[in-house]
C-alpha atoms as a PDB file:
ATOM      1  CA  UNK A   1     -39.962 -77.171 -27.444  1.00  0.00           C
ATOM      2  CA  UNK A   2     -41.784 -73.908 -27.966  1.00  0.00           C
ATOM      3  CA  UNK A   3     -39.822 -72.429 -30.441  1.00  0.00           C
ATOM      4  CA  UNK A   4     -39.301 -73.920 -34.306  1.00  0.00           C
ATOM      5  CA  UNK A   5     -35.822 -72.393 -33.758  1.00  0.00           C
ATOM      6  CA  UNK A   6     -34.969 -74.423 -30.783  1.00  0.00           C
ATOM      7  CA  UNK A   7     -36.283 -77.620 -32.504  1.00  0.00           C
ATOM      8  CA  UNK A   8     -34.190 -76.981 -35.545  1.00  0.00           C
ATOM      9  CA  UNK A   9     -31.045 -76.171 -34.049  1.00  0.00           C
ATOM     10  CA  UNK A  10     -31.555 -79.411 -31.759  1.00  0.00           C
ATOM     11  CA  UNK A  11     -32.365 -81.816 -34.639  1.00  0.00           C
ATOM     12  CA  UNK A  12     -29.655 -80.386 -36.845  1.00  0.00           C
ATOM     13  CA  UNK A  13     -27.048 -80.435 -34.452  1.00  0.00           C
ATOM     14  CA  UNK A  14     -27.671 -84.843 -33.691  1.00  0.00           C
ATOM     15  CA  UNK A  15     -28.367 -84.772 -37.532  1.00  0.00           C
ATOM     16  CA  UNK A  16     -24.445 -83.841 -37.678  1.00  0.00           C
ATOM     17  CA  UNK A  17     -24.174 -86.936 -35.636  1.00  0.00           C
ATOM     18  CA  UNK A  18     -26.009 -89.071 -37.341  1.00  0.00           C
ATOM     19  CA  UNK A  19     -24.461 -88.182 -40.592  1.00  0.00           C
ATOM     20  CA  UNK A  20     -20.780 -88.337 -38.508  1.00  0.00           C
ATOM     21  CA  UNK A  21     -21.405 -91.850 -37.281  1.00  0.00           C
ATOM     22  CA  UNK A  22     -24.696 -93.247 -39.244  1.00  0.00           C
ATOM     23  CA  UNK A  23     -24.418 -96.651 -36.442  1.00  0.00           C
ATOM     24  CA  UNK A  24     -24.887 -94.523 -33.383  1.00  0.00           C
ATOM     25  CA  UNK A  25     -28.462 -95.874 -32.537  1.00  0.00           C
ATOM     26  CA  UNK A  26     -28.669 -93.226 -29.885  1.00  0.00           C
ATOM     27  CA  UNK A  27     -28.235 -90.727 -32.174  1.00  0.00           C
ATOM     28  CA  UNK A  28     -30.260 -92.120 -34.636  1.00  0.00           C
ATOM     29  CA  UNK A  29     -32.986 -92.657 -32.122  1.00  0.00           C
ATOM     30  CA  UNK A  30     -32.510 -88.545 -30.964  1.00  0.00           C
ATOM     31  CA  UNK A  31     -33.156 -87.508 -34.201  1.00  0.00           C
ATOM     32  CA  UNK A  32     -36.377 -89.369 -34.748  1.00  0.00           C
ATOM     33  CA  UNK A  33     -37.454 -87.707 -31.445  1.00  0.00           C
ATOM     34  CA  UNK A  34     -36.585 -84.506 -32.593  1.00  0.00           C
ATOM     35  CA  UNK A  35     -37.856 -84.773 -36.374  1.00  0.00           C
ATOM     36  CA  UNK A  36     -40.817 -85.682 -34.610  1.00  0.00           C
ATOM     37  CA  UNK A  37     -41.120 -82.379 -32.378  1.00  0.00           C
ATOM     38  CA  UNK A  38     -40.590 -80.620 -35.754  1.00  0.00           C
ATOM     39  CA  UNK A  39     -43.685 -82.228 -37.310  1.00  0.00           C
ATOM     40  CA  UNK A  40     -46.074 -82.397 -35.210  1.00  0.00           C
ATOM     41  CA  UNK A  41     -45.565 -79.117 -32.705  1.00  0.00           C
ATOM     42  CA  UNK A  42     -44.407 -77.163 -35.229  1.00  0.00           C
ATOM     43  CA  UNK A  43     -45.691 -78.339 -38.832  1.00  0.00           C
ATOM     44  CA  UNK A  44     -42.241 -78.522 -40.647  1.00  0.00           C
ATOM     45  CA  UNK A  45     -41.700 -80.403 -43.370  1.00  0.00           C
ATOM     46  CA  UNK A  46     -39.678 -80.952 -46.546  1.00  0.00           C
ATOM     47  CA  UNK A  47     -36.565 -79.869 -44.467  1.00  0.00           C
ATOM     48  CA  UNK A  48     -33.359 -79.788 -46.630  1.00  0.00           C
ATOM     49  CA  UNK A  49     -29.661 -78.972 -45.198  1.00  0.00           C
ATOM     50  CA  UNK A  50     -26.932 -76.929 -47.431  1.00  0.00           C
ATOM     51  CA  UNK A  51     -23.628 -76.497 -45.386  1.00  0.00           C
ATOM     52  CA  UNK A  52     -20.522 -74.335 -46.274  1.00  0.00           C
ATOM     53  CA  UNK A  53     -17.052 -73.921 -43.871  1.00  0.00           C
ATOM     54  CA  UNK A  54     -19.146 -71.274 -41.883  1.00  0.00           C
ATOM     55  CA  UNK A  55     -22.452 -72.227 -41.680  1.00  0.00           C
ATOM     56  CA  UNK A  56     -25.423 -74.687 -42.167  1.00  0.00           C
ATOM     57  CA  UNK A  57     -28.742 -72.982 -44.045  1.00  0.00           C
ATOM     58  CA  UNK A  58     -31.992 -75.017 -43.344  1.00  0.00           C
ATOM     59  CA  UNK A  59     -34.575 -74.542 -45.752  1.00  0.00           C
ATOM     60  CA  UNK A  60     -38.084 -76.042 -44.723  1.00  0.00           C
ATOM     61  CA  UNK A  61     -41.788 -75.803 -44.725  1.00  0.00           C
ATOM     62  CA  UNK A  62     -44.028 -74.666 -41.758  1.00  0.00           C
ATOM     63  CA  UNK A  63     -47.503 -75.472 -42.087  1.00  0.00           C
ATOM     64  CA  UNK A  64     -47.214 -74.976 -46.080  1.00  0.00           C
ATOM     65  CA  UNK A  65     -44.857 -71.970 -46.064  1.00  0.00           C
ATOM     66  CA  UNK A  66     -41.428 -71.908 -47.080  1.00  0.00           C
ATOM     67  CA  UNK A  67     -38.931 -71.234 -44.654  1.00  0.00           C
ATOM     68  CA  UNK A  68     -35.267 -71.303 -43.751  1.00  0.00           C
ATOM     69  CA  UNK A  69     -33.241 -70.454 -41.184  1.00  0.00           C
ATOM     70  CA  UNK A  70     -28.575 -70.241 -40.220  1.00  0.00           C
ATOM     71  CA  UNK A  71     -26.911 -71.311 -38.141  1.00  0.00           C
ATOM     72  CA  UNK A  72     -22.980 -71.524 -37.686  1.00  0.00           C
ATOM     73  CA  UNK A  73     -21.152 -74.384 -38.206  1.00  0.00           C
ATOM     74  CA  UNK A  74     -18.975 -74.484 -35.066  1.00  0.00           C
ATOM     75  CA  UNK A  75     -22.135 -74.351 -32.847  1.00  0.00           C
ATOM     76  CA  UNK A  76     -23.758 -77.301 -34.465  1.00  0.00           C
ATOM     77  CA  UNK A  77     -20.604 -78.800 -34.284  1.00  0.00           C
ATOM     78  CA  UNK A  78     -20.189 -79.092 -31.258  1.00  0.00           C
ATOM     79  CA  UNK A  79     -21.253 -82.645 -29.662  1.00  0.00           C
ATOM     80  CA  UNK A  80     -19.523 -84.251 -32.648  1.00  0.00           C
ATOM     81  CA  UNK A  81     -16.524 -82.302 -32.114  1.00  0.00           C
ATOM     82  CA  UNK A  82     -17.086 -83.711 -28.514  1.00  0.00           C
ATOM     83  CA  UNK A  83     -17.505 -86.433 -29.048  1.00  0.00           C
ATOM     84  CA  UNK A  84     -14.659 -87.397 -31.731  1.00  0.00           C
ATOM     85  CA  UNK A  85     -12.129 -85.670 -28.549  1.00  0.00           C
ATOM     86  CA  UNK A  86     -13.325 -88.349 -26.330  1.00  0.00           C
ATOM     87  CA  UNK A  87     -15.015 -91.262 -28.210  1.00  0.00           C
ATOM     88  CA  UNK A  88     -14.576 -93.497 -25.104  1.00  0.00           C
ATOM     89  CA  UNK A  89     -17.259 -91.925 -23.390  1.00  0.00           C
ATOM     90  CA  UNK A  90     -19.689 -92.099 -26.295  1.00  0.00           C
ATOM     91  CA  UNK A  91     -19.565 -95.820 -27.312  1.00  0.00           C
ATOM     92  CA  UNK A  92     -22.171 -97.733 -29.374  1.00  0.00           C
ATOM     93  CA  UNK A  93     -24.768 -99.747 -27.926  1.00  0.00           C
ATOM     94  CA  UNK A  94     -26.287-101.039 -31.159  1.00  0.00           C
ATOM     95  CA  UNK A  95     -29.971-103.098 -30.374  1.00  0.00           C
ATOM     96  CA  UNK A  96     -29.695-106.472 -30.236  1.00  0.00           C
END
């Protein structure tokens, strides 16, 4: 991902998930992948979440410097809301 923005709104939106459905080892697996891209192309760290009706804030650190960044709720919202319309097509396939 080239930009930090890109990698944020990615990880928070299967962070949603995650926090939706905390069993969903696909999900669970996606955000590792992502959290990864965040730390090591882009240097974030210490990244904390505050969300209101309207939007999510994401405060973090890039390469030491504090940082944070908006987005709306309705557009991370979107796979979960996607996937709680049609949870057929989104079953678990927990590691066995």
């Amino acid at each position: 991902m080239k930009s930090v923005q890109d990698a944020l709104y990615n990880w928070l939106t299967i962070r949603a998930v995650v926090d939706a459905r905390p069993e969903d080892t696909a999900a669970i697996e996606t955000e590792k992948m992502f959290s990864d891209i965040l730390k090591n192309q882009h240097g974030v760290t210490d990244i904390a979440i505050k969300r209101d009706e309207s939007m999510y804030e994401v405060s973090y650190k890039q390469n030491g410097e504090s940082k944070s960044t908006r987005f709306p709720t309705e557009l991370i919202e979107v796979l979960l809301n996607q996937i709680n319309l049609e949870p057929e097509k989104y079953e678990n396939y927990p590691d066995e």
